[in-house]
N, C-alpha and C. Protein backbone atom coordinates (compact mmCIF):
# COMPACT_ATOMS: atom_id res chain seq x y z
N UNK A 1 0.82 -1.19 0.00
CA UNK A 1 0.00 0.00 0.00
C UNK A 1 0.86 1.25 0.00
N UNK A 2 0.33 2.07 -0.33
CA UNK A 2 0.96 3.72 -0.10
C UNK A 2 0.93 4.37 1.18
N UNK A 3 1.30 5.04 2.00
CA UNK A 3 1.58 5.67 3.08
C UNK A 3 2.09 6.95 3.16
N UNK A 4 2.05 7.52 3.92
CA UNK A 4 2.20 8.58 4.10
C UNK A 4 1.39 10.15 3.69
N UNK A 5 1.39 11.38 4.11
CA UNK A 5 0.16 12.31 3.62
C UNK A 5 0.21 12.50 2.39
N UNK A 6 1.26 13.07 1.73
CA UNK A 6 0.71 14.14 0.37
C UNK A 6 0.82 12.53 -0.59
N UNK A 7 1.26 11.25 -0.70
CA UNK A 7 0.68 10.32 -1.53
C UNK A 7 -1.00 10.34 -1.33
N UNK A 8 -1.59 9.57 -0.48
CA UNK A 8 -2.32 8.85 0.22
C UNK A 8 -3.46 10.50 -0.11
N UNK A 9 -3.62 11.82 -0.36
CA UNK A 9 -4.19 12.47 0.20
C UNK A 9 -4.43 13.68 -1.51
N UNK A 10 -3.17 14.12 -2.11
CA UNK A 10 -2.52 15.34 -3.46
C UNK A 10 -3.64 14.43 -4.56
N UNK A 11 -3.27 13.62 -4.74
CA UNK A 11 -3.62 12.54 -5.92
C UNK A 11 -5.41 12.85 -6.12
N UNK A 12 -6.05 13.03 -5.15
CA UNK A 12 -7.36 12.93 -5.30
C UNK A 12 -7.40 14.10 -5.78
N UNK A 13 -7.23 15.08 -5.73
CA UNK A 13 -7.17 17.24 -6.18
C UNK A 13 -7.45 16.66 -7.70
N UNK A 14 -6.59 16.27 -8.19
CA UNK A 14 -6.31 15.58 -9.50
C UNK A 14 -7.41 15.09 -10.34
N UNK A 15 -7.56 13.82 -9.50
CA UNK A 15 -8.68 12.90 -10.01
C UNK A 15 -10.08 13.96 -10.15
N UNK A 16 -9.98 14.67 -8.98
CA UNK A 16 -11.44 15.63 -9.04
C UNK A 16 -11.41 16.35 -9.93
N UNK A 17 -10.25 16.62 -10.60
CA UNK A 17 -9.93 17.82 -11.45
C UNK A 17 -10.26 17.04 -13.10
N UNK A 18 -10.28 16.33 -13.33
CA UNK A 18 -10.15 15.41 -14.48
C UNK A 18 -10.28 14.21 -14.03
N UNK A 19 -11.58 13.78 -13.84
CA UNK A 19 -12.13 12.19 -13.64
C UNK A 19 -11.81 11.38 -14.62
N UNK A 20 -12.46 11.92 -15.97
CA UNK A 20 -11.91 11.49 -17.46
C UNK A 20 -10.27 10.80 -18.11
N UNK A 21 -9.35 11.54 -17.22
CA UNK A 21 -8.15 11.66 -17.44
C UNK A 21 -7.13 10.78 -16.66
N UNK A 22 -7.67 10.31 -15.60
CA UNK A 22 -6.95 9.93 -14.10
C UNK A 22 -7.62 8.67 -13.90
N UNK A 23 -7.79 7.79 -14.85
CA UNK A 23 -8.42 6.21 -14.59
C UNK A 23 -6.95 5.43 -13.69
N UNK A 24 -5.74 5.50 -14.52
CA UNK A 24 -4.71 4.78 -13.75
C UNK A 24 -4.50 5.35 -12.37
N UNK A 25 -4.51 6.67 -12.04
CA UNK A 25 -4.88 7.17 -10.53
C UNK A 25 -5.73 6.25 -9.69
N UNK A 26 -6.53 6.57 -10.10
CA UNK A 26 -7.69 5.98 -9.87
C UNK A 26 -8.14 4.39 -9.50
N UNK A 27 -7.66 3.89 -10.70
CA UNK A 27 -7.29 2.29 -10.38
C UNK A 27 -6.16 2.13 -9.15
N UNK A 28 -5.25 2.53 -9.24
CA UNK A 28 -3.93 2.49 -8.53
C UNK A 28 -4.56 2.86 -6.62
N UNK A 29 -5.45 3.72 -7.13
CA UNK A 29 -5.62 3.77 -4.93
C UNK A 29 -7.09 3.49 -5.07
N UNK A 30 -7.41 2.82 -5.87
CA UNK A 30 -8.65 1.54 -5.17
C UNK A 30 -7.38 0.20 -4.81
N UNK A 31 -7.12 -0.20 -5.43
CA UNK A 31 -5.20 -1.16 -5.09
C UNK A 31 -4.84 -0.91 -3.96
N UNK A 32 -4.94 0.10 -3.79
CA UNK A 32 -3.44 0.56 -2.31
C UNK A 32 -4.77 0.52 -1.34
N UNK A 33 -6.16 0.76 -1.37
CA UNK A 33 -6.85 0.76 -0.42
C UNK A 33 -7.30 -0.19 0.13
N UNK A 34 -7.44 -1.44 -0.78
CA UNK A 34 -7.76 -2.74 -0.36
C UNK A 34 -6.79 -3.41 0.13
N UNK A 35 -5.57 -2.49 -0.19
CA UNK A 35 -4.59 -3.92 0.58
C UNK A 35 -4.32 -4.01 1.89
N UNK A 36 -4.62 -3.39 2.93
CA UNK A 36 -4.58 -3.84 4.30
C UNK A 36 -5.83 -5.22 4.57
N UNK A 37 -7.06 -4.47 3.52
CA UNK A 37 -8.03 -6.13 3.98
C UNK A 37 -7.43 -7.39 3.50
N UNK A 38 -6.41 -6.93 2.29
CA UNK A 38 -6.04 -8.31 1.76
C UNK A 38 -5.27 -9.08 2.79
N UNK A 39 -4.12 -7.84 3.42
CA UNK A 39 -3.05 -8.36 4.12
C UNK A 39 -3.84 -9.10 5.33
N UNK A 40 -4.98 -8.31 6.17
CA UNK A 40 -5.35 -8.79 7.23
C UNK A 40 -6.22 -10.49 7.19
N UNK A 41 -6.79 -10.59 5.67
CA UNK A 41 -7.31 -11.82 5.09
C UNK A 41 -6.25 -13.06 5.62
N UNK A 42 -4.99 -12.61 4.98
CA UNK A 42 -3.88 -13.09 4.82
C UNK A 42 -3.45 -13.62 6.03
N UNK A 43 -3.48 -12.76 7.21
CA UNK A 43 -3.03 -13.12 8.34
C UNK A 43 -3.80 -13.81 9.55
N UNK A 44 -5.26 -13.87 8.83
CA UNK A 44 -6.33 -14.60 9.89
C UNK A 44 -6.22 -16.07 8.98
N UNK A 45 -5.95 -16.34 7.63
CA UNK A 45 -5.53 -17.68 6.66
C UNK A 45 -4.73 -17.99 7.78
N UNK A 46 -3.47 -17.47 7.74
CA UNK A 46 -2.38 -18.64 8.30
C UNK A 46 -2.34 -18.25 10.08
N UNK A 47 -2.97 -17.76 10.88
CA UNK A 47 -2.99 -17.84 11.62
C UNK A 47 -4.19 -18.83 12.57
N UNK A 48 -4.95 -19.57 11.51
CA UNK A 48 -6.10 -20.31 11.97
C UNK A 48 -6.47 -19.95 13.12
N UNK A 49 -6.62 -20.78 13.99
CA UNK A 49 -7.04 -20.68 15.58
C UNK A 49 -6.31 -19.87 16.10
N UNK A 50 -5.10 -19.80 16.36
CA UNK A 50 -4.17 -18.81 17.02
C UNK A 50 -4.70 -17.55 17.33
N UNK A 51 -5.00 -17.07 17.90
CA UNK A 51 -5.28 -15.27 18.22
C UNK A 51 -4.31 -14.77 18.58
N UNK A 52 -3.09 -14.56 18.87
CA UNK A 52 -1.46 -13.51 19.26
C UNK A 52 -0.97 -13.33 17.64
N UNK A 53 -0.62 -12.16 17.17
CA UNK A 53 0.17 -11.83 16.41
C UNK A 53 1.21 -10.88 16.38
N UNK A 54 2.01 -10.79 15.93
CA UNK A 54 3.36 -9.48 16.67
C UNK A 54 3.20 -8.98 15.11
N UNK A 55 2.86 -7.73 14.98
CA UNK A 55 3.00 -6.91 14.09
C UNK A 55 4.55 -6.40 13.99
N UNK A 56 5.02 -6.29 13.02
CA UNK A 56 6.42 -5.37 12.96
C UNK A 56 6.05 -3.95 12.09
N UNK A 57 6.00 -3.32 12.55
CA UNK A 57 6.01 -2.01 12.33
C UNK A 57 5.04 -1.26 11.83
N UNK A 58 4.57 0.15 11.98
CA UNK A 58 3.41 0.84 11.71
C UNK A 58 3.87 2.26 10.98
N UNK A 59 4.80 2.65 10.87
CA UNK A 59 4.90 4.14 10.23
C UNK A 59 5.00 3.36 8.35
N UNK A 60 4.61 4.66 7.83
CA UNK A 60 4.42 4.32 6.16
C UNK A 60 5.26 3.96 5.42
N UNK A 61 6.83 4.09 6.09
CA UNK A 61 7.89 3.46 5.39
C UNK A 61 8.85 3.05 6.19
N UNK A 62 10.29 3.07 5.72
CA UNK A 62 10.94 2.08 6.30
C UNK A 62 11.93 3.23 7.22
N UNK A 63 12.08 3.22 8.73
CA UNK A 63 13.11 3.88 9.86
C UNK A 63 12.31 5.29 9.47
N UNK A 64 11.40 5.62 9.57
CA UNK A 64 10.78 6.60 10.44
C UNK A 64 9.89 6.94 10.76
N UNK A 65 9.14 7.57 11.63
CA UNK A 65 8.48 7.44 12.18
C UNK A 65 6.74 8.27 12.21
N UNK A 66 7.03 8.42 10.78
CA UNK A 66 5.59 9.08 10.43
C UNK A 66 4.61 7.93 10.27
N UNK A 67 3.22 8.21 11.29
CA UNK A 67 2.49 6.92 10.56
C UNK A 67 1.07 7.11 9.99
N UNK A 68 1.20 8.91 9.56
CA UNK A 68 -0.14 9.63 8.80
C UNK A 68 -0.26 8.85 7.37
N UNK A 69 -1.40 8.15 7.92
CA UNK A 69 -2.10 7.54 6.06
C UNK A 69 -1.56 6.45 6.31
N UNK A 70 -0.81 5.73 7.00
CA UNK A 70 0.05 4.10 7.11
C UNK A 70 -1.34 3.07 6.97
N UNK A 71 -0.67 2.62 5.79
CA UNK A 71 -1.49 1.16 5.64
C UNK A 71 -1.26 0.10 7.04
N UNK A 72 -0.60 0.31 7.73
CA UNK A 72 -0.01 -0.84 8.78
C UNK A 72 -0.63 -0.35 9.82
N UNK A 73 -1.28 0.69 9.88
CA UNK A 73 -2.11 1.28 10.71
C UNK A 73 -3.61 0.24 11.04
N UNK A 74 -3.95 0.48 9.36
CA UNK A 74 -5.06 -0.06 9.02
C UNK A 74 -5.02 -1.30 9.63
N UNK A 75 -4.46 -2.51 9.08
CA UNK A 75 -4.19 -3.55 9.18
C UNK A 75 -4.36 -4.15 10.35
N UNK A 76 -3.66 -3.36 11.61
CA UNK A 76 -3.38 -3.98 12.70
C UNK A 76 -5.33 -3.32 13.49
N UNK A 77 -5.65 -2.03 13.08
CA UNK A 77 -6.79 -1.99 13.60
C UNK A 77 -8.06 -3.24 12.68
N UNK A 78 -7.47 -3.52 11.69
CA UNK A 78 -8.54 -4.79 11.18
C UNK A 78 -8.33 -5.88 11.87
N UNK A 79 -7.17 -6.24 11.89
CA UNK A 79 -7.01 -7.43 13.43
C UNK A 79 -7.61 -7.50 14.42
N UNK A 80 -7.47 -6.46 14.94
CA UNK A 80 -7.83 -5.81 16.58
C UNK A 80 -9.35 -6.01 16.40
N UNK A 81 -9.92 -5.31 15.53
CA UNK A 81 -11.56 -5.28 15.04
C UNK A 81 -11.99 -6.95 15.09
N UNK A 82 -10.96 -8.40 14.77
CA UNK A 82 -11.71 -9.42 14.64
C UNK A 82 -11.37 -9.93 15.68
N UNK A 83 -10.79 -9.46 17.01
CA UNK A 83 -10.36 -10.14 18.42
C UNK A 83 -9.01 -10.73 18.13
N UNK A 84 -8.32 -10.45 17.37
CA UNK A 84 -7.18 -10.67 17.54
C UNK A 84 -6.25 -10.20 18.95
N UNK A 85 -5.10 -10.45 19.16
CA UNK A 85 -4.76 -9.88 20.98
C UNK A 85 -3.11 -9.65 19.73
N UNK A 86 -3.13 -8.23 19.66
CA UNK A 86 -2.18 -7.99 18.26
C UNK A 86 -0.48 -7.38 19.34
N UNK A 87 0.46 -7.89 19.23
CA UNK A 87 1.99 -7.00 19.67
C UNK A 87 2.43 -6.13 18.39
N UNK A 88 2.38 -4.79 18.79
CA UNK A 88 3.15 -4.38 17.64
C UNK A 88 4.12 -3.59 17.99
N UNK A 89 5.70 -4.07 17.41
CA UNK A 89 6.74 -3.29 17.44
C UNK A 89 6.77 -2.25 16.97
N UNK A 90 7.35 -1.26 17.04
CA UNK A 90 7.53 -0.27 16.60
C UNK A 90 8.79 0.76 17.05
N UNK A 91 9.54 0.31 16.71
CA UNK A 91 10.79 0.96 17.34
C UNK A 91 11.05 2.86 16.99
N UNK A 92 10.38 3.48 16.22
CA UNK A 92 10.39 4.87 15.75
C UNK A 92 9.53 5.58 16.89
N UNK A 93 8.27 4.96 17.68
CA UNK A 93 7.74 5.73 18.44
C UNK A 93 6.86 5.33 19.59
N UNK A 94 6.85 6.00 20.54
CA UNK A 94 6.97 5.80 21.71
C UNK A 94 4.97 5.66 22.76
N UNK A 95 4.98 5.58 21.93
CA UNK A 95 2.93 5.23 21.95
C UNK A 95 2.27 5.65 21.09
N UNK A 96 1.05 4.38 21.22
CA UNK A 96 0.36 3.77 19.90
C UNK A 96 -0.56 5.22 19.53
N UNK A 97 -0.81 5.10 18.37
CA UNK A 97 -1.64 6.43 17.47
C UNK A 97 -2.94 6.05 18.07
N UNK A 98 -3.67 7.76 18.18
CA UNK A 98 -5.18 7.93 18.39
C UNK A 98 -5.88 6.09 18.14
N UNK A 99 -5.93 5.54 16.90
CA UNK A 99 -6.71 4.99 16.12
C UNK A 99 -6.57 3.26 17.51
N UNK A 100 -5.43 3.22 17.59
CA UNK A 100 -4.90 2.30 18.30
C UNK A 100 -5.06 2.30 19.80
N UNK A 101 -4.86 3.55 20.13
CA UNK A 101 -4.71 3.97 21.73
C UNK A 101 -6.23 3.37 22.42
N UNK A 102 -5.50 2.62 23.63
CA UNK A 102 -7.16 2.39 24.42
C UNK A 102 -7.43 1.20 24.04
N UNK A 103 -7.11 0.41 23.04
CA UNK A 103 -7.89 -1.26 22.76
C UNK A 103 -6.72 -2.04 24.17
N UNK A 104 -7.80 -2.57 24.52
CA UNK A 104 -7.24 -3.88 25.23
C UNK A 104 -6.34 -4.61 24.12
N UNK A 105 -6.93 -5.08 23.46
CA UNK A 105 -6.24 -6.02 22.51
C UNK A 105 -5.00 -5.47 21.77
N UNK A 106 -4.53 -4.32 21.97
CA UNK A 106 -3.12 -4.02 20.91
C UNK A 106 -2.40 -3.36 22.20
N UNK A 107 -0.74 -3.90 21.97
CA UNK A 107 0.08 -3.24 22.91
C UNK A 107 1.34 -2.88 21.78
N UNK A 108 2.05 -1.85 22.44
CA UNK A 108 3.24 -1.58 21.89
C UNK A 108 3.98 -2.42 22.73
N UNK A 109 5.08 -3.11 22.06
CA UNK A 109 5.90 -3.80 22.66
C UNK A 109 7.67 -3.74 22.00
N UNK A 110 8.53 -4.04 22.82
CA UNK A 110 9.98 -4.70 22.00
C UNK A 110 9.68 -5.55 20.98
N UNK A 111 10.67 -5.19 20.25
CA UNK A 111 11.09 -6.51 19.38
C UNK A 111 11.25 -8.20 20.35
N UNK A 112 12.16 -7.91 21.73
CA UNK A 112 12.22 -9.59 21.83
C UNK A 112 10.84 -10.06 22.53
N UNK A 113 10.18 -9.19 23.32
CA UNK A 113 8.38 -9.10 23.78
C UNK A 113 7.81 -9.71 22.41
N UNK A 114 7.55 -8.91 21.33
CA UNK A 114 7.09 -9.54 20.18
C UNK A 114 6.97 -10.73 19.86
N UNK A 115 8.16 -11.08 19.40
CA UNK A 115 8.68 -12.34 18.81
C UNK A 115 8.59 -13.30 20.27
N UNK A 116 8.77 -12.91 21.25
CA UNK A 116 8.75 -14.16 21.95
C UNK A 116 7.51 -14.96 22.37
N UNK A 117 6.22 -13.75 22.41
CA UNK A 117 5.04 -14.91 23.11
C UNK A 117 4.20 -15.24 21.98
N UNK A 118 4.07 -14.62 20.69
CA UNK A 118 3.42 -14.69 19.53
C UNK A 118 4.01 -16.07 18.12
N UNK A 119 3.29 -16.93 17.33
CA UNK A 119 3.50 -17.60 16.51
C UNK A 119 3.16 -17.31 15.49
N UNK A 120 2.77 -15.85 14.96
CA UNK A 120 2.39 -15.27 13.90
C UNK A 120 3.30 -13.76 13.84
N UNK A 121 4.16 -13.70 12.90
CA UNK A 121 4.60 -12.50 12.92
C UNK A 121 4.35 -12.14 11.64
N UNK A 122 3.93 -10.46 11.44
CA UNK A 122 3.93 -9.90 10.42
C UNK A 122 4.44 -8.77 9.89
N UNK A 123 5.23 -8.78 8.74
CA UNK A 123 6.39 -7.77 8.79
C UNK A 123 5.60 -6.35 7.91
N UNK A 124 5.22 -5.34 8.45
CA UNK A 124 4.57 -4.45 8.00
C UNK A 124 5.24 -3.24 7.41
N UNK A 125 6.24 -2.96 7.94
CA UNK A 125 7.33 -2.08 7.38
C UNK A 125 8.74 -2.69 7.87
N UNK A 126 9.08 -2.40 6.74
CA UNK A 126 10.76 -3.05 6.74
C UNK A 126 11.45 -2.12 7.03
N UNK A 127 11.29 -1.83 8.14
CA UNK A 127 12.79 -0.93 9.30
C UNK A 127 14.00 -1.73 9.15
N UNK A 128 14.91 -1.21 8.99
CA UNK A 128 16.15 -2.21 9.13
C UNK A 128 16.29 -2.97 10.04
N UNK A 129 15.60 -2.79 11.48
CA UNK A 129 16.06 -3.98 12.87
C UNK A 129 15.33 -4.61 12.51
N UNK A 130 13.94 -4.86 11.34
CA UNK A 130 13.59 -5.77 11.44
C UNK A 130 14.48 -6.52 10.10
N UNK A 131 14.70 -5.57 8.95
CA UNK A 131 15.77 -6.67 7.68
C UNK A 131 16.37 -7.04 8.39
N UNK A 132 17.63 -6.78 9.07
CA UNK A 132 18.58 -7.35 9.50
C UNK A 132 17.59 -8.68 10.63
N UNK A 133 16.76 -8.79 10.67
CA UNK A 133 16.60 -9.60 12.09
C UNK A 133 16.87 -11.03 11.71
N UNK A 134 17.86 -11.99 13.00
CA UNK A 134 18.63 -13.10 12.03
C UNK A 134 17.15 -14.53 12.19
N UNK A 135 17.18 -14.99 11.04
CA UNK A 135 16.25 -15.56 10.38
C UNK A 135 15.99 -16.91 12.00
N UNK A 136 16.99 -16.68 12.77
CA UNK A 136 17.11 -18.19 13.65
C UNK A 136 15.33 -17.88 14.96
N UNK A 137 15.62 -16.23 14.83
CA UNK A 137 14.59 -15.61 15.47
C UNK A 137 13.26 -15.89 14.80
N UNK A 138 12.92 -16.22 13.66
CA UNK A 138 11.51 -16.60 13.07
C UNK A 138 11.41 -17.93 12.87
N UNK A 139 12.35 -18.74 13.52
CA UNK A 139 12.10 -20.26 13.52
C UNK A 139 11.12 -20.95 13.72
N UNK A 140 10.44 -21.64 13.00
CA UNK A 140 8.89 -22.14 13.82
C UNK A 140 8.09 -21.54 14.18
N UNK A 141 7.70 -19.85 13.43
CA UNK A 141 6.82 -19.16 13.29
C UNK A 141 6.26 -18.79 12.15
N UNK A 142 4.89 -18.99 12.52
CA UNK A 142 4.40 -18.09 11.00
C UNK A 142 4.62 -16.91 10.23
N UNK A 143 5.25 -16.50 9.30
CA UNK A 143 6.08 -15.43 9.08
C UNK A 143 5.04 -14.66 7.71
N UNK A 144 4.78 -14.05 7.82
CA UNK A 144 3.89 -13.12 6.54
C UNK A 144 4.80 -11.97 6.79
N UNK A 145 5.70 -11.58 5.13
CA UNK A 145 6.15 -10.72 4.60
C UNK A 145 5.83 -9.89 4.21
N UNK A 146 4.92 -9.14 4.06
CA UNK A 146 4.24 -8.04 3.52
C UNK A 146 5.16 -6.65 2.46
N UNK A 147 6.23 -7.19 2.70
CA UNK A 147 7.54 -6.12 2.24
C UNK A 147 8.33 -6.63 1.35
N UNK A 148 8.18 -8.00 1.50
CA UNK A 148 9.66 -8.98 1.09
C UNK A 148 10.85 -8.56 1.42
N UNK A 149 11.09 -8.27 2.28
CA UNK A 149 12.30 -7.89 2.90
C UNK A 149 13.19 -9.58 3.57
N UNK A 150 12.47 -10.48 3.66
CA UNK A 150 13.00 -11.64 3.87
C UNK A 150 13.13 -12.41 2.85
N UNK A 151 12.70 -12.52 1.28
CA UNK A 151 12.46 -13.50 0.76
C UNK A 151 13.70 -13.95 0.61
N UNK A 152 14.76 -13.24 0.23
CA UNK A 152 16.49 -13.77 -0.42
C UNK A 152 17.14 -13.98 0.60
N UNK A 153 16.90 -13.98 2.21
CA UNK A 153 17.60 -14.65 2.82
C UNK A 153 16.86 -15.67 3.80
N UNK A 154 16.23 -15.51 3.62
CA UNK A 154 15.44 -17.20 4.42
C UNK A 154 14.65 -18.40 3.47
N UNK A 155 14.81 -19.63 4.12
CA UNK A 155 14.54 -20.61 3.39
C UNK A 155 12.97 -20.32 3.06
């Protein structure tokens, strides 16, 4: 998905301006809008019964800490919305956004909090602590990439 304000927000001025003209606009963030339901589809598939998931990261891109318009936003409040009991790392900032704040079910947590009580991890933005994170740490967990930031180094 797209993230951040003037993507997520400029683009529509446009489309209003010339409906006629702006179909690939147009197509392109009906795309970026559905994909948190896809991702969250995705993560209630392979998480069957399980309810714990450790989210990795919520700002719109990768090491910082803006998370206006973040698809990973979305995502983790679509979890939260189906009783999921969601961990999400977030190493850029220091408590959870309006949207988040207040659910029982979502905590900000560490990286080793995360990964340690959860069997579903999902990589939502590829911060570097999470690229670099060594593959021995997702052993025997359900791992959804959402970034591909793992595909070329894990089996």
């Amino acid at each position: 998905g797209v993230g951040g304000h003037c993507i997520a927000v400029d683009p529509w001025f446009i489309v209003d301006s010339a409906p006629d003209d702006t179909p690939l606009i147009q197509a392109a963030r009906d795309v970026n809008d559905g994909r948190p339901a896809r991702i969250a589809d995705a993560v209630r598939a392979a998480a069957g019964e399980r309810r714990n998931v450790c989210c990795l990261g919520l700002a719109y891109k990768a090491d910082i800490d803006d998370l206006r318009e973040s698809a990973s936003v979305a995502v983790v409040e679509l979890l939260a919305d189906d009783g999921f009991d969601v961990s999400v790392v977030e190493p850029h900032i220091g408590k959870l956004p309006k949207p988040l704040a207040g659910r029982t079910n979502v905590r900000l947590v560490d990286l080793d909090q995360g990964l340690g009580k959860n069997d579903v991890v999902v990589l939502l933005t590829d911060h570097r602590a999470f690229r670099e994170l060594d593959g021995v740490r997702l052993a025997n967990k359900t791992v959804i990439d959402t970034r591909g930031a793992w595909r070329s180094n894990r089996a």
